[in-house]
Protein backbone atom coordinates (compact mmCIF):
# COMPACT_ATOMS: atom_id res chain seq x y z
CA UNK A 1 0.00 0.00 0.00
CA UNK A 2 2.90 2.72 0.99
CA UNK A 3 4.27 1.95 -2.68
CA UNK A 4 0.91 3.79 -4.11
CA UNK A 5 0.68 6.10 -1.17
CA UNK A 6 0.86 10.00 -2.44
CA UNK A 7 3.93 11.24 -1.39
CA UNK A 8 5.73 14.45 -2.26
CA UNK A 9 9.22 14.10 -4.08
CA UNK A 10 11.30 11.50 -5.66
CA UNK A 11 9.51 7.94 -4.25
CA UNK A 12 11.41 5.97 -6.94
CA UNK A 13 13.08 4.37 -3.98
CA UNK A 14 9.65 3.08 -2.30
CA UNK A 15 9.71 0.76 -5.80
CA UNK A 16 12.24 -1.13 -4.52
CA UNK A 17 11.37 -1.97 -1.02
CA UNK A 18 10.44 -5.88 -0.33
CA UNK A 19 7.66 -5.67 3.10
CA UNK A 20 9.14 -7.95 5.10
CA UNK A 21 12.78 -6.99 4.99
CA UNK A 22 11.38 -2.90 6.15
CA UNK A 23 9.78 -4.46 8.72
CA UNK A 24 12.60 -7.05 9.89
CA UNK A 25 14.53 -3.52 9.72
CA UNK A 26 11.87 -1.00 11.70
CA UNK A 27 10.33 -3.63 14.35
CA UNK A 28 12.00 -5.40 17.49
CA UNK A 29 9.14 -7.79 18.69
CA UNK A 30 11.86 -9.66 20.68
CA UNK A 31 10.67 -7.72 23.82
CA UNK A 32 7.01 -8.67 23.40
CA UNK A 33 7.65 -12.43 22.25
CA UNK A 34 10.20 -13.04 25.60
CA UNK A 35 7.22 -11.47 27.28
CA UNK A 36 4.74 -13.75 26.14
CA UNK A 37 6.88 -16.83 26.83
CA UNK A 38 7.05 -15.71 30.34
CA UNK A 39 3.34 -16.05 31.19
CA UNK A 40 2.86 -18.89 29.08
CA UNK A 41 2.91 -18.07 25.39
CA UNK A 42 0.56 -16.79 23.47
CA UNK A 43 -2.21 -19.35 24.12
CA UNK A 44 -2.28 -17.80 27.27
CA UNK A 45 -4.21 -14.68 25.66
CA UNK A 46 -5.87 -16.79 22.89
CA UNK A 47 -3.52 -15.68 20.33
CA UNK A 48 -2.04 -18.48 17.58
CA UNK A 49 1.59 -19.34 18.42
CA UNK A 50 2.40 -17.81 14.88
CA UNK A 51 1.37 -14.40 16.58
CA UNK A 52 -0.23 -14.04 12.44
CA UNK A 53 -3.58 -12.18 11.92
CA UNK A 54 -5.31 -11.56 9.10
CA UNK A 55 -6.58 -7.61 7.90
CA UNK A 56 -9.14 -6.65 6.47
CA UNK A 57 -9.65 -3.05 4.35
CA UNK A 58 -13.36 -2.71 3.29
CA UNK A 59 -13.72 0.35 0.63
């Protein structure tokens, strides 16, 4: 979505990003997951021990 996202200037740059690698880059969720294992994972909160969701945009 950020790659179609109006932005002043050059964005030739935002072309070339791959998702996953910006976020590997911009989040620490080692914090959180260490956390989570303390109390008993994420089961303990009824969360999937993936920690994945699914989003969904309606227009």
């Amino acid at each position: 979505m950020l790659k179609t996202t109006q932005v002043e200037g050059n964005t030739d740059f935002l072309q070339k990003l791959q998702p996953r690698q910006v976020a590997r880059y911009l989040v620490d969720d080692s914090f959180v997951r260490n956390a989570l294992q303390q109390v008993g994972g994420p089961k303990a909160f009824g969360l999937p021990n993936n920690l994945s969701r699914i989003e969904t945009i309606k227009f």
